[in-house]
Protein backbone atom coordinates (compact mmCIF):
# COMPACT_ATOMS: atom_id res chain seq x y z
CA UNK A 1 0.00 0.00 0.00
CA UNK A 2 0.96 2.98 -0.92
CA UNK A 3 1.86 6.14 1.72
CA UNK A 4 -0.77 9.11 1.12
CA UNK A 5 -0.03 12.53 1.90
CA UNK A 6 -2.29 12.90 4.87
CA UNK A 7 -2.32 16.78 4.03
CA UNK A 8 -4.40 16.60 1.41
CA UNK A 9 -7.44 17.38 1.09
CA UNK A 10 -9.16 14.73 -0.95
CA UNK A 11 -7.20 12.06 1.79
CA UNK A 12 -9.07 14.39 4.82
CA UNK A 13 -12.22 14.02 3.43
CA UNK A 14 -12.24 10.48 2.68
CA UNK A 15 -11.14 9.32 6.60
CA UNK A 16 -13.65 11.68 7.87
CA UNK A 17 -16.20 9.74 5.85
CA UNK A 18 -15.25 6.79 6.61
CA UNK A 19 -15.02 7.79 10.48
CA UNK A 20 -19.18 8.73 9.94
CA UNK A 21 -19.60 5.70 8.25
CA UNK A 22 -18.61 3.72 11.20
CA UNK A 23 -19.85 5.40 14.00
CA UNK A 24 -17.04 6.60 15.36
CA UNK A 25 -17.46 10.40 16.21
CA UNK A 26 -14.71 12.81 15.21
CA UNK A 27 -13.67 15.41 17.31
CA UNK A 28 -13.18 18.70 15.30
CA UNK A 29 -9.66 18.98 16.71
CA UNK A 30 -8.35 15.75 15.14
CA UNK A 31 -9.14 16.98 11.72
CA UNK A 32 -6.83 18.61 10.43
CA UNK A 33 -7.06 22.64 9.18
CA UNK A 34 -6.37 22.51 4.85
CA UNK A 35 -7.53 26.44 5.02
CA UNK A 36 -5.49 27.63 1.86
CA UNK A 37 -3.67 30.79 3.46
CA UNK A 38 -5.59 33.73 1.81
CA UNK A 39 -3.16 35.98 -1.00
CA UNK A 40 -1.38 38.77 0.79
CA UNK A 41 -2.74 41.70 0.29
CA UNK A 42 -0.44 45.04 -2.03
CA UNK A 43 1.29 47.03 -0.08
CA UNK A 44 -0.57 49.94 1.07
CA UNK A 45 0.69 53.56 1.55
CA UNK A 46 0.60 56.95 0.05
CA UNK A 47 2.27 57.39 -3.36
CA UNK A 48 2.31 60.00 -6.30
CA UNK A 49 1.73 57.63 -8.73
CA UNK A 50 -1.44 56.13 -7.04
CA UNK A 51 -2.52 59.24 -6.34
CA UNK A 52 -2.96 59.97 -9.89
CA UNK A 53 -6.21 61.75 -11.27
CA UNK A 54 -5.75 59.80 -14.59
CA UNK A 55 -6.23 56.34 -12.93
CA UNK A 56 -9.22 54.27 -13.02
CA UNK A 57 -10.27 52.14 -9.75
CA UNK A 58 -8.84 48.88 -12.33
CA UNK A 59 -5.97 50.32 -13.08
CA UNK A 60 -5.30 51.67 -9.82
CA UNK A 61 -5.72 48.04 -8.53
CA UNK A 62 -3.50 46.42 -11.20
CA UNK A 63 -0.74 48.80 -10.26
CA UNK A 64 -1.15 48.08 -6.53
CA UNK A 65 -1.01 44.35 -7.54
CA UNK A 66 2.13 44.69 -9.31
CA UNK A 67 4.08 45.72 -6.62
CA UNK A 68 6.37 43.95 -4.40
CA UNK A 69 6.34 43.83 -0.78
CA UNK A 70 8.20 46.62 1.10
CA UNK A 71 11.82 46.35 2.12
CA UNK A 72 13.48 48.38 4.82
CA UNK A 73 17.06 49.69 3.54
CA UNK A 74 19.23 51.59 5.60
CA UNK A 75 20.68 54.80 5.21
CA UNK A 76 23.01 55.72 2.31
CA UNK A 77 22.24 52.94 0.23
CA UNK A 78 22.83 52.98 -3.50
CA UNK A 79 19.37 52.53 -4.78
CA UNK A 80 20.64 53.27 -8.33
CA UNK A 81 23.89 53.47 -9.06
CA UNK A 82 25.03 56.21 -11.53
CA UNK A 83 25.65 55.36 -14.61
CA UNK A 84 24.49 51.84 -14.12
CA UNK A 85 21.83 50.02 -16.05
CA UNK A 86 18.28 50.51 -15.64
CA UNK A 87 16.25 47.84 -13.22
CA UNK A 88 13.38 48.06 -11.70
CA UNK A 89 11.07 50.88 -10.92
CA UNK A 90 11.14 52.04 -7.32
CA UNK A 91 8.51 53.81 -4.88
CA UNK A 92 9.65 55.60 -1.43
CA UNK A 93 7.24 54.20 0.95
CA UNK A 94 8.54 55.75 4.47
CA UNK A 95 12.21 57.93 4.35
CA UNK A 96 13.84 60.14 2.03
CA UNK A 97 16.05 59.85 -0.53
CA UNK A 98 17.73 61.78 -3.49
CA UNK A 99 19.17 61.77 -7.28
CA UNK A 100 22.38 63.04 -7.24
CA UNK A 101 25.01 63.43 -9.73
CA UNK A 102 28.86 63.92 -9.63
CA UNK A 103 31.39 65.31 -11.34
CA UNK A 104 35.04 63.69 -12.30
CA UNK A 105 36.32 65.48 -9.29
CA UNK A 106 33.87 64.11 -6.83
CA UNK A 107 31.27 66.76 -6.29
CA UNK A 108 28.77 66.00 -6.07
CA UNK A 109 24.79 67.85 -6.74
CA UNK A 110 20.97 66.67 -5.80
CA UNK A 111 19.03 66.76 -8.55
CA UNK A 112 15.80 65.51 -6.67
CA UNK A 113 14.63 65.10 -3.37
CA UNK A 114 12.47 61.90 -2.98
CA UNK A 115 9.92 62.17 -0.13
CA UNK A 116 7.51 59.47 0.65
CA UNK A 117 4.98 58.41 -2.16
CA UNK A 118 8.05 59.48 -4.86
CA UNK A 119 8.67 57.60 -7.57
CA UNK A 120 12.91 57.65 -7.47
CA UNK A 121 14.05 56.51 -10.96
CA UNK A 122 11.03 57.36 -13.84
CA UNK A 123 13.46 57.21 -16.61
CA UNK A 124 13.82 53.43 -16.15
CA UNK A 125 10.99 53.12 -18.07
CA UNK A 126 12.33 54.41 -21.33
CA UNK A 127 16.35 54.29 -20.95
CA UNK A 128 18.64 51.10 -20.75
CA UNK A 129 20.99 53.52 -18.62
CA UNK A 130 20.76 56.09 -16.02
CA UNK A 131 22.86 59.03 -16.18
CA UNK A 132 22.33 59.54 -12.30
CA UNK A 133 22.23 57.83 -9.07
CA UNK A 134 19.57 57.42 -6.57
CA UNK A 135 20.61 57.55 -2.44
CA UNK A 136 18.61 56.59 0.85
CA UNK A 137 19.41 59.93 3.43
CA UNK A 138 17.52 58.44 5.83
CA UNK A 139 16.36 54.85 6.61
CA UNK A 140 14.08 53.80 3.98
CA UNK A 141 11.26 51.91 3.26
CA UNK A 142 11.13 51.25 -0.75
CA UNK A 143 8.48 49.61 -3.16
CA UNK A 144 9.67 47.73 -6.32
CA UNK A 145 7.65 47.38 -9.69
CA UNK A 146 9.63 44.86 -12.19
CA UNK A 147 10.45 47.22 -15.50
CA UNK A 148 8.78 44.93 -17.89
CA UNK A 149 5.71 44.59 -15.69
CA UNK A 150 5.40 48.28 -15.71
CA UNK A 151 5.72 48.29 -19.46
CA UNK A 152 3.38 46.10 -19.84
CA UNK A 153 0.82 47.70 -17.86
CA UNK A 154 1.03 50.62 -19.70
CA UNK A 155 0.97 49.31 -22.93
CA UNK A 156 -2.44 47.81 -21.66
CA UNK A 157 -4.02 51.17 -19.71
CA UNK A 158 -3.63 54.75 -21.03
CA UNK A 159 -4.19 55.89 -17.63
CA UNK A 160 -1.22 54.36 -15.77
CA UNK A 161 0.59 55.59 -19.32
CA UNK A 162 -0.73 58.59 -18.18
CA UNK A 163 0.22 59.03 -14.91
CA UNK A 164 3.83 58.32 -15.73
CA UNK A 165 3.45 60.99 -17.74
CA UNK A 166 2.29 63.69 -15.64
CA UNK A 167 4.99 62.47 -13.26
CA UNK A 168 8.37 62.90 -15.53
CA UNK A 169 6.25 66.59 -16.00
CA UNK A 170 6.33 67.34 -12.47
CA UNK A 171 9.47 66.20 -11.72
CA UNK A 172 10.76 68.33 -15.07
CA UNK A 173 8.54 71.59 -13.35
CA UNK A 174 10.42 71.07 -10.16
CA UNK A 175 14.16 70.45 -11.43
CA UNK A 176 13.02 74.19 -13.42
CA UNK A 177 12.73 76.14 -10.70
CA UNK A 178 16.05 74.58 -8.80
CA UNK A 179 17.62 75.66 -11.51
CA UNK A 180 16.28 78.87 -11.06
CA UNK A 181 17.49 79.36 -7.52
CA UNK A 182 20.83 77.88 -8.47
CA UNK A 183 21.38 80.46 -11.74
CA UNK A 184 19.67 83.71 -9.51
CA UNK A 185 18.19 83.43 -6.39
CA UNK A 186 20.37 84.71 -3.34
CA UNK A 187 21.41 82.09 -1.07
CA UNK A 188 18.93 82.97 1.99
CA UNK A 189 16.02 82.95 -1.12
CA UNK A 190 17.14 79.24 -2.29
CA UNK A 191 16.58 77.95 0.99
CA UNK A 192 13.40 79.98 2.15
CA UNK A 193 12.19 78.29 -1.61
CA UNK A 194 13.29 75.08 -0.93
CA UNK A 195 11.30 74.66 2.49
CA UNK A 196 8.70 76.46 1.23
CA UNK A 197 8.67 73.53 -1.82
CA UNK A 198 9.46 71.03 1.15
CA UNK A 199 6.15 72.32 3.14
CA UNK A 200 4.06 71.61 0.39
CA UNK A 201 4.69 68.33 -0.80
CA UNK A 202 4.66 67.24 2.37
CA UNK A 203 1.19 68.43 3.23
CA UNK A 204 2.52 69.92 6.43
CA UNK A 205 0.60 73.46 5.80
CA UNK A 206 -2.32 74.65 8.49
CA UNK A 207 -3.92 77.95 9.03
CA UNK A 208 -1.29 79.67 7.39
CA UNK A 209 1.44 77.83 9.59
CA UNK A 210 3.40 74.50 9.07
CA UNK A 211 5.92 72.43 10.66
CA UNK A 212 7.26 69.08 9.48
CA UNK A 213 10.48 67.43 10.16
CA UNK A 214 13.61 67.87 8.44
CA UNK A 215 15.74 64.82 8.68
CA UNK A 216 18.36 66.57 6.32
CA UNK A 217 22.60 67.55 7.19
CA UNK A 218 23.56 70.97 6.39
CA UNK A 219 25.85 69.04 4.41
CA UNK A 220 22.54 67.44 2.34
CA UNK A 221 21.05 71.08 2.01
CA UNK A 222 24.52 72.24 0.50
CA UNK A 223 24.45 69.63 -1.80
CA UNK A 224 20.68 70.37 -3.29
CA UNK A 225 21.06 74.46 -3.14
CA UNK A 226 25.04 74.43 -4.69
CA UNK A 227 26.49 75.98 -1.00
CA UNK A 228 28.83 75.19 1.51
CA UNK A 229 27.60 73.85 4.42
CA UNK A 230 28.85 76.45 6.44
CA UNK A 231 26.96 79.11 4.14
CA UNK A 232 23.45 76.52 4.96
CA UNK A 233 24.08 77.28 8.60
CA UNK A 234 24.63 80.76 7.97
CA UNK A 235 21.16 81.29 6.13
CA UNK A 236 19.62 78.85 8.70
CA UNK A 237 20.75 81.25 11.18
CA UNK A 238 19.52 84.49 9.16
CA UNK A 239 15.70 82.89 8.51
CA UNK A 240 15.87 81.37 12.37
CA UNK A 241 16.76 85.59 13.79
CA UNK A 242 14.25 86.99 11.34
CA UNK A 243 11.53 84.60 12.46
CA UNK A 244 10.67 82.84 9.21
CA UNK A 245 11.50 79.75 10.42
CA UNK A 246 12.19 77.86 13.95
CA UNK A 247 14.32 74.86 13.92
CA UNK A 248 15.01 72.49 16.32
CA UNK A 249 15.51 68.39 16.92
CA UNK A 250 15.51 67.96 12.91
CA UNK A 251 12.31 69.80 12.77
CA UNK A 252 11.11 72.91 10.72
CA UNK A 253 8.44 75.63 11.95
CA UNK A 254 6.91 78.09 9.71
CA UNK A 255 5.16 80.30 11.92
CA UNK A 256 4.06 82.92 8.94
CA UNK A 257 4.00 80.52 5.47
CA UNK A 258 3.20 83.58 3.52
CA UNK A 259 6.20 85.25 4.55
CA UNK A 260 8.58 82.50 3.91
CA UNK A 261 6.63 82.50 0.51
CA UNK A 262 7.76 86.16 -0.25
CA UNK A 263 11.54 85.73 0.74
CA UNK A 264 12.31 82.71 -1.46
CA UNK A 265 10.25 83.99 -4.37
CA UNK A 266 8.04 80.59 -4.01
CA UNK A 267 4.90 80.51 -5.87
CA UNK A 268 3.54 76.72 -5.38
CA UNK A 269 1.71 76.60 -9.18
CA UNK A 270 4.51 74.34 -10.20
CA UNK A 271 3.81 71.60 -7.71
CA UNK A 272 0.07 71.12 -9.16
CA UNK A 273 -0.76 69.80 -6.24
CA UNK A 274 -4.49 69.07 -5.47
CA UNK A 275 -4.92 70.37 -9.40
CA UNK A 276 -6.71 68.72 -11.42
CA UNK A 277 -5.57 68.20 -15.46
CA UNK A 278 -6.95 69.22 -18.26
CA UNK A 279 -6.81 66.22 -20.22
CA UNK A 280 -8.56 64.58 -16.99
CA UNK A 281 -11.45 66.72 -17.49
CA UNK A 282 -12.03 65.63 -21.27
């Protein structure tokens, strides 16, 4: 006689029948439990791309589906490495990050700052190569899509083709206006912008105030507004005696947000955010 695998089903079913057949009771704790383990569920946080006015509930879903399950990294780990080949597509779940690039001497310039929900590497999509790197600046939580599942699924919904889309625009909008503060705004302006640009992607405003936390170096902010760190603390110091900003413990106050607004020239029309598109609306 054979050995059956006493796991199974089919083999279950048959000795509790033949238990019933027989008299012989069965006590619900000798049989054994074949409840197939229910599918995990995606990953669920806030993201950019989710977020996205061109999805459909489907498409949303497919997207969510797609994902793998979230893996903590620690800080300063090469997500991308410059100049290395394109992989997979990656989503900040909890942490920051940044694209950088560097020059032959070793300096090295943010191009990005990735705050939770960003989508780190977009050009994957399109380019065997990246021309930049990607870096964890604070312990990280990250997302992966495979690169040919994403191509697929936008090849198969114009509203996740979309949403990349409107994505690569916003991130194109925001590297503008760095490079605006880089080629004429005065030091103290760049960084009143940038934490003005901080305070609003991060949702942080309230009755004209806002406070969020900061989990940057001075070193970090030197290498996103093109400054020495020692010029950072400088115009740290000037916004901190003026009272545009308080800053403490690796957080930021804002007690007046429209005054920061005025010192770093910041209007927030190039973030879009809570707009709705035009193309959305036809």
């Amino acid at each position: 006689m054979t050995d059956e695998n006493k796991t199974d089903p089919r083999y279950v079913n048959r000795m509790v029948s033949a238990r019933a057949q027989g008299g012989v009771p069965v006590r619900p704790d000798r049989v054994l439990d074949i409840t197939v383990p229910p599918r995990p569920s995606p990953p669920v946080f806030d993201s950019r791309l989710l977020d996205s006015p061109f999805l459909s509930r489907v498409e949303r879903q497919a997207l969510r589906e797609a994902m793998g399950s979230p893996t903590l990294v620690s800080a300063y780990t090469d997500l991308v490495r410059e100049d290395g080949r394109a992989g997979d597509l990656i989503l900040i779940a909890h942490g920051w990050g940044g694209r950088y690039a560097t020059t032959r001497q070793g300096g090295r310039q943010f191009l990005a700052l990735l705050v939770p929900g960003d989508v780190a590497n977009l050009d994957t999509l399109l380019f065997d190569r990246l021309d930049y790197g990607v870096l964890t600046l604070t312990e990280a939580s990250i997302v992966r899509l495979r690169r040919g599942d994403v191509a697929a699924l936008a090849a198969q919904h114009p509203g996740i083709a979309r949403s990349f889309t409107w994505l690569a625009i916003q991130d194109n909008a925001t590297l503008g206006q760095w490079t605006l503060s880089l080629g004429r705004r005065s030091a103290r302006a760049r960084l009143a912008h940038l934490l003005c640009e901080l305070s609003t992607r991060l949702a942080a405003e309230h009755q004209g105030r806002s406070r969020f936390r900061l989990p940057l170096t001075q070193e970090h902010l030197a290498d996103v507004l093109g400054l020495t760190s020692v010029h950072v603390n400088r115009m740290m110091r000037e916004l901190r005696d003026q009272g545009l900003i308080e800053a403490g413990d690796r957080v930021i106050t804002i007690p007046n947000v429209a005054k920061l607004h005025r010192e770093g020239d910041f209007d927030p029309g190039y973030l879009h955010a809570g707009s709705v598109p035009v193309l959305h609306l036809v």
